[in-house]
N, C-alpha and C. Protein backbone atom coordinates (compact mmCIF):
# COMPACT_ATOMS: atom_id res chain seq x y z
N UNK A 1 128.44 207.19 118.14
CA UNK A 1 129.71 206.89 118.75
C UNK A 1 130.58 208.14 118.71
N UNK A 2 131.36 208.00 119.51
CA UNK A 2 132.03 209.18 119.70
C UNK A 2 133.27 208.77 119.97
N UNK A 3 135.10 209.75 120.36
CA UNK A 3 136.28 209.17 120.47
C UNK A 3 135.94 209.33 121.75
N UNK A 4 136.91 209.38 122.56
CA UNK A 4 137.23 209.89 123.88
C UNK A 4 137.65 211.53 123.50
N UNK A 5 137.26 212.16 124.19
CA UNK A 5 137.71 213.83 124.07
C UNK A 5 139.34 213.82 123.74
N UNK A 6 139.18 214.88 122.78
CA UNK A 6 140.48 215.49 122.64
C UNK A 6 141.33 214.19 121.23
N UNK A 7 140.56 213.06 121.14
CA UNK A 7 141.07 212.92 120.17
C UNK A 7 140.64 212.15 118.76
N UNK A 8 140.97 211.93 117.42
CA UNK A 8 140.99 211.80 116.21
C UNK A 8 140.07 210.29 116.34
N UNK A 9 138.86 210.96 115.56
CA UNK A 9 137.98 209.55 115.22
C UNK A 9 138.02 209.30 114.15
N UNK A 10 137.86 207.99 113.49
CA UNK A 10 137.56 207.35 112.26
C UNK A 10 137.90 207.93 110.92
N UNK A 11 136.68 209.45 110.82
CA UNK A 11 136.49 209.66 109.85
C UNK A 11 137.73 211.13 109.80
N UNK A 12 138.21 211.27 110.76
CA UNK A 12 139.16 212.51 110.64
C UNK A 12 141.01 211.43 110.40
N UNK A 13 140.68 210.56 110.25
CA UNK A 13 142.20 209.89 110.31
C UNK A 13 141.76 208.94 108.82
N UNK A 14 140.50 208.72 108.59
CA UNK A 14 140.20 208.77 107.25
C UNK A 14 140.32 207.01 107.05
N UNK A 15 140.06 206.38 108.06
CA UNK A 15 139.70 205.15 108.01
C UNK A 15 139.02 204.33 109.08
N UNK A 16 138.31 203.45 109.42
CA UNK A 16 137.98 202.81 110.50
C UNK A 16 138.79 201.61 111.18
N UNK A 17 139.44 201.63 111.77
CA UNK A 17 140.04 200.75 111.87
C UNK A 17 139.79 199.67 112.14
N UNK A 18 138.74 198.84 112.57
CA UNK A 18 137.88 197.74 112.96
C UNK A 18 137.38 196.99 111.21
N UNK A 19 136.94 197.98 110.51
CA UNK A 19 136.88 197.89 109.13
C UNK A 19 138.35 197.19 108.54
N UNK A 20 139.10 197.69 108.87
CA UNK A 20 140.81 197.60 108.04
C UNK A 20 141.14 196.34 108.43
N UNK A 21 140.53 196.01 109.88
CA UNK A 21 141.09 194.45 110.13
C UNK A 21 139.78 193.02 109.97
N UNK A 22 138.83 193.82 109.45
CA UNK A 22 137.43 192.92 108.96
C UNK A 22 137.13 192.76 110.58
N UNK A 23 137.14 193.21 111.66
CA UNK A 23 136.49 192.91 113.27
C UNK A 23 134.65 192.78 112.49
N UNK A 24 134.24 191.14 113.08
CA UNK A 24 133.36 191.61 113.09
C UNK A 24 132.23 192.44 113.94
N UNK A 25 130.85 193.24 113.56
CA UNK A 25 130.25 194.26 114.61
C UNK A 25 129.71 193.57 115.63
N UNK A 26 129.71 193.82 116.31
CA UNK A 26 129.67 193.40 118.21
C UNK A 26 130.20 192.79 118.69
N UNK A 27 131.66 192.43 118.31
CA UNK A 27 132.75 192.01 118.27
C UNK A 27 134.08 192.87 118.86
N UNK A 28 134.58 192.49 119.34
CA UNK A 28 135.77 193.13 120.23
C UNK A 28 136.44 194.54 120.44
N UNK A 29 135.36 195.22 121.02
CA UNK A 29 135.28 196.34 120.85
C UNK A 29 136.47 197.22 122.11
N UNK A 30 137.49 196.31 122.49
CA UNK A 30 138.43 197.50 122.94
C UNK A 30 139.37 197.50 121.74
N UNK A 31 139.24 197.60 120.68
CA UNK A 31 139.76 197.32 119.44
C UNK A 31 139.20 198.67 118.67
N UNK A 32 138.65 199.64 119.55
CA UNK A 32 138.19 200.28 118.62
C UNK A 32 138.63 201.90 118.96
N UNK A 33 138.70 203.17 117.82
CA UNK A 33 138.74 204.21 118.66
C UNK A 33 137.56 205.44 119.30
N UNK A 34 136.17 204.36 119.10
CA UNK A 34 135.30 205.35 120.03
C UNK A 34 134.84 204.64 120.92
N UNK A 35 133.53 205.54 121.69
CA UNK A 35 132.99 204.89 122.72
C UNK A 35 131.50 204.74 122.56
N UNK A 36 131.19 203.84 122.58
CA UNK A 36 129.64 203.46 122.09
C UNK A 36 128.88 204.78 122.84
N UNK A 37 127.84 205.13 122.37
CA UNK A 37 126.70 206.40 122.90
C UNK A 37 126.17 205.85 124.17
N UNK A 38 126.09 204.46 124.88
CA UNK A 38 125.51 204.20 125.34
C UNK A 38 126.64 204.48 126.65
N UNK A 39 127.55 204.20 126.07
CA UNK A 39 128.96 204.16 127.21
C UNK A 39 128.63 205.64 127.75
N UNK A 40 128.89 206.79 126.19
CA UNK A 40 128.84 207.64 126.99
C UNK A 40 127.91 208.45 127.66
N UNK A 41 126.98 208.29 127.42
CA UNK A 41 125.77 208.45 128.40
C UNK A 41 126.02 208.47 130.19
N UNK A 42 126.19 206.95 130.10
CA UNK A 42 126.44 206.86 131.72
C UNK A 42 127.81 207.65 131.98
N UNK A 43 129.21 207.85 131.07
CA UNK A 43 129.74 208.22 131.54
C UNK A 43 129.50 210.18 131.79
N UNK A 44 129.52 210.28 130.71
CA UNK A 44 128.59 211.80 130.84
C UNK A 44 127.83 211.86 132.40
N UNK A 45 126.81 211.53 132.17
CA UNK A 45 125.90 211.29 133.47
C UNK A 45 126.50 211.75 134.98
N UNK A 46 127.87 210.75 134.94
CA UNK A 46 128.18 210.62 135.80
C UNK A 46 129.19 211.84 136.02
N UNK A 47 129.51 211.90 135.13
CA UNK A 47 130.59 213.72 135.29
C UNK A 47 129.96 214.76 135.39
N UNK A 48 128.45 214.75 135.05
CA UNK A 48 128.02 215.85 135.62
C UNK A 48 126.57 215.64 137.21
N UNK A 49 127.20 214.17 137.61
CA UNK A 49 126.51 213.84 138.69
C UNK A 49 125.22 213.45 138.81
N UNK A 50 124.94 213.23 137.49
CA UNK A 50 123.55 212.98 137.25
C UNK A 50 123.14 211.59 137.76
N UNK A 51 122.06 210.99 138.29
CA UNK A 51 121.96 209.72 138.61
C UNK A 51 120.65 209.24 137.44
N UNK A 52 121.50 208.08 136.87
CA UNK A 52 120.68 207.12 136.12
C UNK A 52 120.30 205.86 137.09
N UNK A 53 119.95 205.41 137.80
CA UNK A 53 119.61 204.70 138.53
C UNK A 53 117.94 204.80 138.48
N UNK A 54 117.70 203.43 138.08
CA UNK A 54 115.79 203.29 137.68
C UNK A 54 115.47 203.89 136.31
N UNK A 55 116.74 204.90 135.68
CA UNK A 55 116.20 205.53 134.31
C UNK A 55 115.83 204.60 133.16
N UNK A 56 115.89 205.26 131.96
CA UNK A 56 115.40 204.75 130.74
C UNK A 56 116.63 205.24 129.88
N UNK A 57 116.95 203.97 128.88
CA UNK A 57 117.78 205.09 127.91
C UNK A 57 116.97 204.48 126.52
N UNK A 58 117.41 205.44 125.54
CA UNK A 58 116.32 205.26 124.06
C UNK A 58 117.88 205.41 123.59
N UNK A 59 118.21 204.27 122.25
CA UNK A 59 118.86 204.11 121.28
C UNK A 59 118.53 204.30 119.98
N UNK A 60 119.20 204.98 118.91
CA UNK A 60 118.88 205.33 117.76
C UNK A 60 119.95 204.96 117.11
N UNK A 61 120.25 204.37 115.91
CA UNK A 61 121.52 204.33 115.28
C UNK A 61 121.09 204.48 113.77
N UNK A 62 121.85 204.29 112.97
CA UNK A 62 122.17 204.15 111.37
C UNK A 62 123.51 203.48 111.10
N UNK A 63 123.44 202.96 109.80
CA UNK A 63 125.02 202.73 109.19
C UNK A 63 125.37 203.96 108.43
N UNK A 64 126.40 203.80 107.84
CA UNK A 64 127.34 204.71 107.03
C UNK A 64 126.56 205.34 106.28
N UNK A 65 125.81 204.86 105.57
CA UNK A 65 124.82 204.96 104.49
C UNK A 65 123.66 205.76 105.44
N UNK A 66 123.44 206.37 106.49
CA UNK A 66 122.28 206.40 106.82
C UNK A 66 121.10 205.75 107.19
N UNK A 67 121.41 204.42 106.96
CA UNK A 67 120.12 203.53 107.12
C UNK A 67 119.78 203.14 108.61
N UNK A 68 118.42 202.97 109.05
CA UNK A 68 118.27 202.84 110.07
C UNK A 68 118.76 201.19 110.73
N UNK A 69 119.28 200.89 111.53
CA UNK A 69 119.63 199.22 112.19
C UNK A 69 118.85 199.04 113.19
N UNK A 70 119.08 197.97 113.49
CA UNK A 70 118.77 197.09 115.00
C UNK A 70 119.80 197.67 115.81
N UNK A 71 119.26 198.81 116.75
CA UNK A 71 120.27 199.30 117.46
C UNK A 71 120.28 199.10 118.99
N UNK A 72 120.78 197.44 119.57
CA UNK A 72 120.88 196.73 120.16
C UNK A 72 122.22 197.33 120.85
N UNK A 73 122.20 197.05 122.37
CA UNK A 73 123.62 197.19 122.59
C UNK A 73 124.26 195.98 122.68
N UNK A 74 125.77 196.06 122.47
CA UNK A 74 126.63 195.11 122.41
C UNK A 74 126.76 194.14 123.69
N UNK A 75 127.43 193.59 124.08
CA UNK A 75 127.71 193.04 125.12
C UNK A 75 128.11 193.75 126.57
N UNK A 76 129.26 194.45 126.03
CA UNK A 76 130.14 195.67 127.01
C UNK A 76 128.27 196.40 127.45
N UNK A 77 128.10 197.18 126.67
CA UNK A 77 126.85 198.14 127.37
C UNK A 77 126.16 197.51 127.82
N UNK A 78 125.39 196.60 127.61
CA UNK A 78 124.49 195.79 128.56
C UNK A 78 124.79 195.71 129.48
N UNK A 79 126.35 195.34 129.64
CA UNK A 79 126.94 195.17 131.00
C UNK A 79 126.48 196.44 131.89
N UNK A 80 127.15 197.29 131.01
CA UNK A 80 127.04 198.66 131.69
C UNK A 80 125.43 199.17 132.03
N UNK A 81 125.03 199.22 131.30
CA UNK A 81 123.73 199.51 131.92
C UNK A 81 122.93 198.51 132.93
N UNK A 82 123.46 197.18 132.86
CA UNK A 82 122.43 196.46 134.15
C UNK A 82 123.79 197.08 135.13
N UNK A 83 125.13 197.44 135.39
CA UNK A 83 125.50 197.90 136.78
C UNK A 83 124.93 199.56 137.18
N UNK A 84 125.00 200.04 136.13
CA UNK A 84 124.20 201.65 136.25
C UNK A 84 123.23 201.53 136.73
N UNK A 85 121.96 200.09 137.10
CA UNK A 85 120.95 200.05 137.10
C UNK A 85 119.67 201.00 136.40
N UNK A 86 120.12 200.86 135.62
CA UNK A 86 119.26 201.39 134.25
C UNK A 86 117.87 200.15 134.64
N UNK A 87 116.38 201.10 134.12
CA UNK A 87 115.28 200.28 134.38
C UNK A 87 114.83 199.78 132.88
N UNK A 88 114.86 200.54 131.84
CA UNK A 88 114.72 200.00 130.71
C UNK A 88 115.41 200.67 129.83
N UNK A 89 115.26 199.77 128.56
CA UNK A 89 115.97 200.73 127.25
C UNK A 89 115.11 200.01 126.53
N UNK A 90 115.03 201.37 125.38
CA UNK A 90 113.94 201.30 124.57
C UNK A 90 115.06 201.69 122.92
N UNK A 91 115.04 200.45 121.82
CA UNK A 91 115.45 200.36 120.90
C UNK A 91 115.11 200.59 119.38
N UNK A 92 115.64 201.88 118.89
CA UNK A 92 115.07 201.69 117.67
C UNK A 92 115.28 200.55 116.67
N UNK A 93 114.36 199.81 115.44
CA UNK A 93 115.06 199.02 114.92
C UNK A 93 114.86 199.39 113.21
N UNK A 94 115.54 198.30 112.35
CA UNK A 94 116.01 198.76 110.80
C UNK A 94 114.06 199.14 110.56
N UNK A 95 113.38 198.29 110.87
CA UNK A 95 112.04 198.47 110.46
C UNK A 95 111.13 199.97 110.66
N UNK A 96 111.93 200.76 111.52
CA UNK A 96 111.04 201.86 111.30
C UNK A 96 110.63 202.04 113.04
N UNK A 97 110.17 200.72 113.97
CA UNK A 97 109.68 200.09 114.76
C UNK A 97 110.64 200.35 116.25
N UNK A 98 110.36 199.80 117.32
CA UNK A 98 110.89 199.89 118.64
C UNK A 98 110.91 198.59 118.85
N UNK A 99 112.18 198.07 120.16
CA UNK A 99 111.83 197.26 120.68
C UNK A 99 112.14 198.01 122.15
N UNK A 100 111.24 197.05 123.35
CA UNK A 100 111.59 197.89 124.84
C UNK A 100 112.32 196.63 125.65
N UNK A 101 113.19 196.89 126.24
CA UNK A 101 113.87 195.77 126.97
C UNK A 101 113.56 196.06 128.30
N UNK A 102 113.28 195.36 129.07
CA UNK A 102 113.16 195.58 130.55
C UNK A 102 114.25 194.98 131.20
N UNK A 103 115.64 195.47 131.61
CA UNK A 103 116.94 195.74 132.07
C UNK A 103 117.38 194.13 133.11
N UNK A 104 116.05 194.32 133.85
CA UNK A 104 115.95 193.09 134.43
C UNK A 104 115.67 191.47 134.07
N UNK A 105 115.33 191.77 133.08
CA UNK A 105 115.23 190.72 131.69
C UNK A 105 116.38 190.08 131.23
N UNK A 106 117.31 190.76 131.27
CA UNK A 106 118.29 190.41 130.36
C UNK A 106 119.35 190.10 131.84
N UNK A 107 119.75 190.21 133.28
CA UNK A 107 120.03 189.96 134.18
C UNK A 107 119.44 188.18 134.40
N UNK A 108 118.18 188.12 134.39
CA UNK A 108 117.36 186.56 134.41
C UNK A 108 118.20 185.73 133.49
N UNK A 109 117.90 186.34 132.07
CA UNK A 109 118.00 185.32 130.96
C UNK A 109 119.58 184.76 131.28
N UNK A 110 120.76 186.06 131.79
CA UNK A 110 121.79 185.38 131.86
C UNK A 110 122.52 185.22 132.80
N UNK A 111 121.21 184.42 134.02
CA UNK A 111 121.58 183.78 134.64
C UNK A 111 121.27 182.75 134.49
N UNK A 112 119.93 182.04 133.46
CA UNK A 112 119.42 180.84 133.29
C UNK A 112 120.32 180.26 132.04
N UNK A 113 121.01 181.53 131.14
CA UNK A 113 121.90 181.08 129.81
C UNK A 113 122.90 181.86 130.21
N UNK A 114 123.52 181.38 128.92
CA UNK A 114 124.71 181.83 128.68
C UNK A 114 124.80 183.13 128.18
N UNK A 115 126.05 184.42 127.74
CA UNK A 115 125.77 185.74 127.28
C UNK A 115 125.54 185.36 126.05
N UNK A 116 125.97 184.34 125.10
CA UNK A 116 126.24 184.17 124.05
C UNK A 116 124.85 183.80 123.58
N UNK A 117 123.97 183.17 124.26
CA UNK A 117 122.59 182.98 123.88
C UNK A 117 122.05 183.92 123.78
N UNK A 118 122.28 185.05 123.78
CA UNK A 118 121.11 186.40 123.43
C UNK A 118 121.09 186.47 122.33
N UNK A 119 119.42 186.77 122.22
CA UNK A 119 118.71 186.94 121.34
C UNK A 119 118.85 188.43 120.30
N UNK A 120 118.80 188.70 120.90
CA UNK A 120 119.56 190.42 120.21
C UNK A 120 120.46 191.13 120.20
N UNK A 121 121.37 190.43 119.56
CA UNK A 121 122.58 191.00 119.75
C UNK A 121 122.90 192.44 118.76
N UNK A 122 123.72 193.36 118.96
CA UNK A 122 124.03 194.10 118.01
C UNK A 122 124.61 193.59 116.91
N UNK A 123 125.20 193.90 116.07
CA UNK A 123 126.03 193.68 114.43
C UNK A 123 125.25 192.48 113.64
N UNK A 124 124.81 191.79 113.89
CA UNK A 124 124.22 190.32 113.56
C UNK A 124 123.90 190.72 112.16
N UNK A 125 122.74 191.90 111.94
CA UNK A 125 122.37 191.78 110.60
C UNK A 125 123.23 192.51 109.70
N UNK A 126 124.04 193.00 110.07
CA UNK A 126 125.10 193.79 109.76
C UNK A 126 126.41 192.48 109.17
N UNK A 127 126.47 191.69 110.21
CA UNK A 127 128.02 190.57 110.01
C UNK A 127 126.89 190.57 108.84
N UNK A 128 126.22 189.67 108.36
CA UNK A 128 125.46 188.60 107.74
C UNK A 128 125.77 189.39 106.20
N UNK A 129 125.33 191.01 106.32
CA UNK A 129 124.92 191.94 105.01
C UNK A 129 126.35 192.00 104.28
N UNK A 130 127.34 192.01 105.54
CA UNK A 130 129.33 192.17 104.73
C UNK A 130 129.55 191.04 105.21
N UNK A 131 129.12 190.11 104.79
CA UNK A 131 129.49 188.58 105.00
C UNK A 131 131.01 188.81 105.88
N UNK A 132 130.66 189.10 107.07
CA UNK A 132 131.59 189.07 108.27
C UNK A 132 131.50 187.78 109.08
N UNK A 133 132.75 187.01 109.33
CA UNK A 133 132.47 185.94 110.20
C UNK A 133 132.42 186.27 111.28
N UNK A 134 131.97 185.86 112.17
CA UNK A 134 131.39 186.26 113.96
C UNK A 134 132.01 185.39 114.43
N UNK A 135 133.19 185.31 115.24
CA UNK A 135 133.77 184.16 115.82
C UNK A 135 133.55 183.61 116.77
N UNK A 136 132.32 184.41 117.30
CA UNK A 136 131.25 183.77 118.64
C UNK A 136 130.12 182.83 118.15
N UNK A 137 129.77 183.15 116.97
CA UNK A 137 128.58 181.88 116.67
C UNK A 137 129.42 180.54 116.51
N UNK A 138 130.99 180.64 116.10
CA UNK A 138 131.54 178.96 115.81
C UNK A 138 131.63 178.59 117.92
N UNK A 139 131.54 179.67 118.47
CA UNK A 139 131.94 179.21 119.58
C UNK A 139 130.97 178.35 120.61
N UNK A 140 129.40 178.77 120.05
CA UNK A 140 128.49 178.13 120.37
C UNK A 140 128.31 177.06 119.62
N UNK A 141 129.08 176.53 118.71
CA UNK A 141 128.36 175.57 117.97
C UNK A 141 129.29 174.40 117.61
């Protein structure tokens, strides 16, 4: 993750702010002061005219600690990448392991479900580890 250029992220203002108000992760993220890698990718991309259209993107993440996660995109990027028409993304996960999404997959599923029914969401094992409440699972249930 990154800020928007030109200004003060997280660790230079010396707190997270999503942290300070318990947000849980994949959770309401114009609440936040960066921009997911995935965001900026396409936006990058696109400032230097590059066309992602049919591409691939590969995700890598960690927590604080270094540890490797389920590095799923959130809701917002999914978005973004099925309008970029992105053809797949390929996910690292905590296990060491990949998962590959086929872009068009996730367009089907939510048109037959709901967004909230996905199966892989980002933060999940993350809410669960800082016993974070997710205020989208009471919403399905």
């Amino acid at each position: 993750m990154e800020t928007p250029r030109k200004t003060k992220d997280c660790l230079e203002r010396g707190e997270c702010l999503r942290d300070k108000l318990k947000i849980p992760h994949g959770r309401h993220y114009e609440i936040c002061r960066s921009v997911h890698a995935e965001q900026n990718c396409l936006i990058n991309a696109a400032r230097s005219g590059a066309s992602v259209l049919g591409g691939e993107m590969y995700i890598y993440a960690t927590d604080r600690e270094g540890n490797p996660i389920d590095s799923f995109p959130c809701f917002i990027c999914k978005k973004m990448i099925i309008n970029a028409g992105l053809k797949r993304v390929i996910c690292a996960t905590k296990d060491g392991k990949y998962k590959i999404f086929d872009v068009s997959d996730w367009v089907k599923d939510w048109q037959e479900r709901d967004i909230l029914d996905d199966k892989h969401q980002y933060g999940k094992d993350l809410n669960m580890k800082e016993k974070l409440k997710d205020d989208l699972e009471n919403e399905k249930n």
